[in-house]
C-alpha atoms as a PDB file:
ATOM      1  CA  UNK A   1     132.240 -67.090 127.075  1.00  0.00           C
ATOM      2  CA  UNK A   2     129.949 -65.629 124.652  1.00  0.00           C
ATOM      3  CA  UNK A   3     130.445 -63.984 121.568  1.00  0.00           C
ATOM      4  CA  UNK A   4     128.740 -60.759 121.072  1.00  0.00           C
ATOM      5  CA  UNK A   5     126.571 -60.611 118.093  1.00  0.00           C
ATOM      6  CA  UNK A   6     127.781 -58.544 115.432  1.00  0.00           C
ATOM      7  CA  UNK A   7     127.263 -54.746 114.869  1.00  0.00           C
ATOM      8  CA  UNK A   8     123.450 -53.703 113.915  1.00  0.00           C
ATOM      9  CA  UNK A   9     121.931 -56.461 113.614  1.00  0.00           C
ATOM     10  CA  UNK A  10     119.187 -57.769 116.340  1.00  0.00           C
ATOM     11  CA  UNK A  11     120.568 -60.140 118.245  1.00  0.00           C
ATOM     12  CA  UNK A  12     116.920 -61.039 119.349  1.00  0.00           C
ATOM     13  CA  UNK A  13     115.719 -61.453 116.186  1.00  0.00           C
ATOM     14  CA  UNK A  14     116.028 -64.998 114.774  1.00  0.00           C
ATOM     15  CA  UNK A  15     115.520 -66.152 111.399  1.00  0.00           C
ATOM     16  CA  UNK A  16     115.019 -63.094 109.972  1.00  0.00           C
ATOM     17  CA  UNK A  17     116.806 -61.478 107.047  1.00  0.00           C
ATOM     18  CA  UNK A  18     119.303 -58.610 108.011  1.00  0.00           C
ATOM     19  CA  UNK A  19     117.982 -55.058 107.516  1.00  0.00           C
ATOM     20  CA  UNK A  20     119.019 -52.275 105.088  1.00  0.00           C
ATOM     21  CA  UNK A  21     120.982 -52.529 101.814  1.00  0.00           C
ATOM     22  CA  UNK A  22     124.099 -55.183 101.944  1.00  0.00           C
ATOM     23  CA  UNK A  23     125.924 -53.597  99.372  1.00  0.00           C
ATOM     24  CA  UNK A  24     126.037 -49.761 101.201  1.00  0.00           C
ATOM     25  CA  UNK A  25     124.391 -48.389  98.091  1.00  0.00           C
ATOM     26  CA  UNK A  26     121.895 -45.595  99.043  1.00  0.00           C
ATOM     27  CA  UNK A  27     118.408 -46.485  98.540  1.00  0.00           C
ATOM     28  CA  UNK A  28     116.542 -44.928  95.328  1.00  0.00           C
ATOM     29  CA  UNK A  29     114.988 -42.011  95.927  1.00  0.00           C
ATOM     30  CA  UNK A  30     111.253 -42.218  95.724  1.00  0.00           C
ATOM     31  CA  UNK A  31     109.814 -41.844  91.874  1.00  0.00           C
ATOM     32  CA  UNK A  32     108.706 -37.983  91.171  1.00  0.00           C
ATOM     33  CA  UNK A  33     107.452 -37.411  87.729  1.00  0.00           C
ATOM     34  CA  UNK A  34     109.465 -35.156  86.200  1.00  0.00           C
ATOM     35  CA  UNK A  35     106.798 -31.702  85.119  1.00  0.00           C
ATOM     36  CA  UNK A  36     106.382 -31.632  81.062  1.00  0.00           C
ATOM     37  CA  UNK A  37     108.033 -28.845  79.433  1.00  0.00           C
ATOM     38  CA  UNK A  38     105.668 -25.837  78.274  1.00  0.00           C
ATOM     39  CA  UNK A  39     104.483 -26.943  74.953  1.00  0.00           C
ATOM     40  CA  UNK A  40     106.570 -25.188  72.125  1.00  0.00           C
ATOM     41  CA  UNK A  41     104.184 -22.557  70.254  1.00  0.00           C
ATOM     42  CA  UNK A  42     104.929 -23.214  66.949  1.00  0.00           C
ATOM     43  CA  UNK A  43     106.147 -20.917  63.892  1.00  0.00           C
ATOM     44  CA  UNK A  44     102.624 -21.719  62.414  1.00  0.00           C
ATOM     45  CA  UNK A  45     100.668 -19.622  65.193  1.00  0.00           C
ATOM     46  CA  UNK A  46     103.277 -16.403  64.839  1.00  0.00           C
ATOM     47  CA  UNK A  47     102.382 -16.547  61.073  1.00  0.00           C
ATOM     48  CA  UNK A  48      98.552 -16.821  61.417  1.00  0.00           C
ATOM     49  CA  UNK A  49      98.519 -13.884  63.860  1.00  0.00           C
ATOM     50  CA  UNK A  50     100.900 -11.876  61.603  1.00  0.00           C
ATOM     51  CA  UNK A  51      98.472 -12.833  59.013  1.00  0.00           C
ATOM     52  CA  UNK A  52      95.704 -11.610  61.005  1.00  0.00           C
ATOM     53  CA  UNK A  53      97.398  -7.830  61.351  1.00  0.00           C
ATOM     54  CA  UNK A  54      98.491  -7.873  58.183  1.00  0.00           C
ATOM     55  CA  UNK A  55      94.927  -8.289  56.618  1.00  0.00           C
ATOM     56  CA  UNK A  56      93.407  -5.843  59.380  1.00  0.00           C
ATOM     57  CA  UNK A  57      95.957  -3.169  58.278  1.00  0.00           C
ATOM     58  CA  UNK A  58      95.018  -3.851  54.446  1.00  0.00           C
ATOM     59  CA  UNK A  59      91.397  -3.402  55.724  1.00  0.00           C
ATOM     60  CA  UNK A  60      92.026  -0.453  57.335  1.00  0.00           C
ATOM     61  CA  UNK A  61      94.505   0.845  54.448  1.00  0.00           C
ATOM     62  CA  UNK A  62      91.308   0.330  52.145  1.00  0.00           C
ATOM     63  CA  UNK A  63      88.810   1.317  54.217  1.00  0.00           C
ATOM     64  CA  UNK A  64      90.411   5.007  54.425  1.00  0.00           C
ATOM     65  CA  UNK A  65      91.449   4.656  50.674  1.00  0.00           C
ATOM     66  CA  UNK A  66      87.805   3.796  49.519  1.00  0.00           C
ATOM     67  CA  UNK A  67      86.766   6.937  51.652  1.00  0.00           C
ATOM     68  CA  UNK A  68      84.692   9.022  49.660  1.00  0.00           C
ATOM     69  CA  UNK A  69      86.728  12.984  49.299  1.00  0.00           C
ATOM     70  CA  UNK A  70      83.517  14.820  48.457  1.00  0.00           C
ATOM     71  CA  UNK A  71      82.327  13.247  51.828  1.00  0.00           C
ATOM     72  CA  UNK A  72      85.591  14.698  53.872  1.00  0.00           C
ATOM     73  CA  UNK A  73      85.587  18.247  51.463  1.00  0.00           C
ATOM     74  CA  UNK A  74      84.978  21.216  53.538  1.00  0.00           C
ATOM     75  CA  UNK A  75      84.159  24.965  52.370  1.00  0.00           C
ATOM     76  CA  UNK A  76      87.922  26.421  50.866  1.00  0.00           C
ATOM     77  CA  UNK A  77      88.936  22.636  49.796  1.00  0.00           C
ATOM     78  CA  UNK A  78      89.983  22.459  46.301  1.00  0.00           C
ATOM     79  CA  UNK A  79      88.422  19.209  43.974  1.00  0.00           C
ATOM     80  CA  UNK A  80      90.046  17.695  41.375  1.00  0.00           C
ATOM     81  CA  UNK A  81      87.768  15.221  38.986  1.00  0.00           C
ATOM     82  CA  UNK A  82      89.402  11.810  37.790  1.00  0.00           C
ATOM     83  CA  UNK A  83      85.792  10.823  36.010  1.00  0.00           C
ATOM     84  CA  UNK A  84      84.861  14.478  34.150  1.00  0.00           C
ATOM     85  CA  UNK A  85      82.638  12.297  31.905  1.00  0.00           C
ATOM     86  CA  UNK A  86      80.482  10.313  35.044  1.00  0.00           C
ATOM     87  CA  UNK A  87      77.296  11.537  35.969  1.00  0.00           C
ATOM     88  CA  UNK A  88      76.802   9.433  38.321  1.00  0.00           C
ATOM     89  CA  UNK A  89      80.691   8.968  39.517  1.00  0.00           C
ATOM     90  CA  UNK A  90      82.680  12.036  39.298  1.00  0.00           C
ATOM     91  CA  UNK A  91      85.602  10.616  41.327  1.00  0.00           C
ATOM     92  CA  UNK A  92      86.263  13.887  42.911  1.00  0.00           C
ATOM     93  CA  UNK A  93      88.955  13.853  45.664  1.00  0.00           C
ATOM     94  CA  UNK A  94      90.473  16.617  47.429  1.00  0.00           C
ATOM     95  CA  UNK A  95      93.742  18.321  46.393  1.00  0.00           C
ATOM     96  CA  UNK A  96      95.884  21.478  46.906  1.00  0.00           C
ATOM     97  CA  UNK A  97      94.873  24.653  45.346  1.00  0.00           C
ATOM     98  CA  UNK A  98      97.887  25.162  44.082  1.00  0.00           C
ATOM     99  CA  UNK A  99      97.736  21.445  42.205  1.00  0.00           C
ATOM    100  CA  UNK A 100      97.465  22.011  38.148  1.00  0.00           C
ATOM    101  CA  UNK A 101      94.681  19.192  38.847  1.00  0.00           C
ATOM    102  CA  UNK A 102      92.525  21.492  41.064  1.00  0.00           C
ATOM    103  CA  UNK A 103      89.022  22.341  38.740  1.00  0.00           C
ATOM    104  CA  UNK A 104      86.887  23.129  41.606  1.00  0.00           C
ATOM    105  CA  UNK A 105      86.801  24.837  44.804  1.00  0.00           C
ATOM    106  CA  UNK A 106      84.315  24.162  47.682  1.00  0.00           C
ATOM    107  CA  UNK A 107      81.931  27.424  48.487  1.00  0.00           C
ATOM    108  CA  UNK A 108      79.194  25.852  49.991  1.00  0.00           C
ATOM    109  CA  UNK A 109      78.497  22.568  51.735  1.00  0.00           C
ATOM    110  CA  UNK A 110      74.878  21.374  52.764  1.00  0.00           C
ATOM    111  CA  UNK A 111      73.805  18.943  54.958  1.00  0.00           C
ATOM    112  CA  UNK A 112      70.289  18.898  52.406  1.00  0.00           C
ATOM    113  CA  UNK A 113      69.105  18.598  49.335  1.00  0.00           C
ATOM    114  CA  UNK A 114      68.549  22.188  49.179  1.00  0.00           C
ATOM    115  CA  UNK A 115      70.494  22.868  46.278  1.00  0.00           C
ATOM    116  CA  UNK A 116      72.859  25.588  44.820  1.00  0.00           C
ATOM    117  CA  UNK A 117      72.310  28.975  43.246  1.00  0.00           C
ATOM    118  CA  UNK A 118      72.821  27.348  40.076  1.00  0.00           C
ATOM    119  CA  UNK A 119      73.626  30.278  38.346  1.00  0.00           C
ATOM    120  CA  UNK A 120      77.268  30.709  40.631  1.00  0.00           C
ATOM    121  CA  UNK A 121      77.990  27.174  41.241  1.00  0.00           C
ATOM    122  CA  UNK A 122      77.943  24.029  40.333  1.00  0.00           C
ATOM    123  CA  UNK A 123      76.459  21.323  41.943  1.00  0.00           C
ATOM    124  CA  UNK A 124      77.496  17.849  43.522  1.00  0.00           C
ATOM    125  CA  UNK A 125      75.203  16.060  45.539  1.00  0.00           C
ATOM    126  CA  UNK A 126      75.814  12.300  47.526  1.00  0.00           C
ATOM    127  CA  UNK A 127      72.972  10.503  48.794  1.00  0.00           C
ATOM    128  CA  UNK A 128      72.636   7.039  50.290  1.00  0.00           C
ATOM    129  CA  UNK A 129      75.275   5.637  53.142  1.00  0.00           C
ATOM    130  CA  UNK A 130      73.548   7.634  56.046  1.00  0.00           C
ATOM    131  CA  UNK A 131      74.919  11.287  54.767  1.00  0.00           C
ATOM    132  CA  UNK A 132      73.407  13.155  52.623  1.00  0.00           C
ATOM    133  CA  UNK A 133      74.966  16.319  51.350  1.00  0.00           C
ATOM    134  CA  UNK A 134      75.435  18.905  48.336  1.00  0.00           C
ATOM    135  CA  UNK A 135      78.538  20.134  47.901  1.00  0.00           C
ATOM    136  CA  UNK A 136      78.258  24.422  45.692  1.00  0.00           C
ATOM    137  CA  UNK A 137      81.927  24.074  43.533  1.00  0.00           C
ATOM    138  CA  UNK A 138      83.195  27.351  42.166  1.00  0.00           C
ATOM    139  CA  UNK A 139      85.121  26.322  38.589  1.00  0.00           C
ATOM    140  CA  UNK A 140      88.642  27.512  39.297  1.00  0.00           C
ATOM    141  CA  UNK A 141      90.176  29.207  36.203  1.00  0.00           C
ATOM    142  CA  UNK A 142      92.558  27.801  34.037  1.00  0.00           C
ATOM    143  CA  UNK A 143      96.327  28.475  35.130  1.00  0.00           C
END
């Protein structure tokens, strides 16, 4: 009588090492790289871009501070003068009638060097910065 040969194994095959794992562990699992993590954006980036608004908003902010008044005055405006001694600089910016600072009031504005009936008004003109224009200011009496 013959034995039979034990369970799984070959019984044909001779000499050869028996198959599979002899401990009954599972085999490893094939190597997959794990995917890097999504590189951190650093504090240093959020403050350069809030630097970059900031400095946009000071430009701005200074940009419509630097604006010149005379240049935005229409006919009716009322000027005040924060340089009365400046020929050349006046520093006239736009205010309320009703302000105490109010010296001037806007009758006439040209878009040329045509001047003012000097005799009624007086006379502010801008040139240079692509607009030129002569503003005719009516002295408003003293309140």
């Amino acid at each position: 009588m013959t034995t039979p040969p034990p369970q799984g194994q070959n019984p044909f095959a001779q000499g050869q090492p028996p198959q599979g794992n002899p401990y009954g562990q599972q085999p490893a699992a094939p190597y997959a790289p794990v995917p890097p993590e999504p590189p951190k954006r650093s504090i240093k980036k959020y403050f350069r871009v809030i630097i970059i608004v900031i400095a946009l908003i000071v430009a701005g902010a200074g940009w419509l501070a630097s604006r010149d008044d005379a240049q935005a005055a229409k006919v009716g405006d009322c000027m005040s003068i924060g340089n009365p001694n400046s020929a050349t600089d006046p520093e006239l910016e736009v205010v309320d009638c009703s302000n105490s600072k109010a010296a001037y009031k806007v009758e006439q504005k040209k878009s040329n060097d045509s001047g003012c009936d000097r005799t009624k008004y007086a006379e502010y003109t801008e040139t240079g910065g692509g607009s030129d224009f002569t503003l005719c200011l009516s002295e408003i009496s003293a309140k």
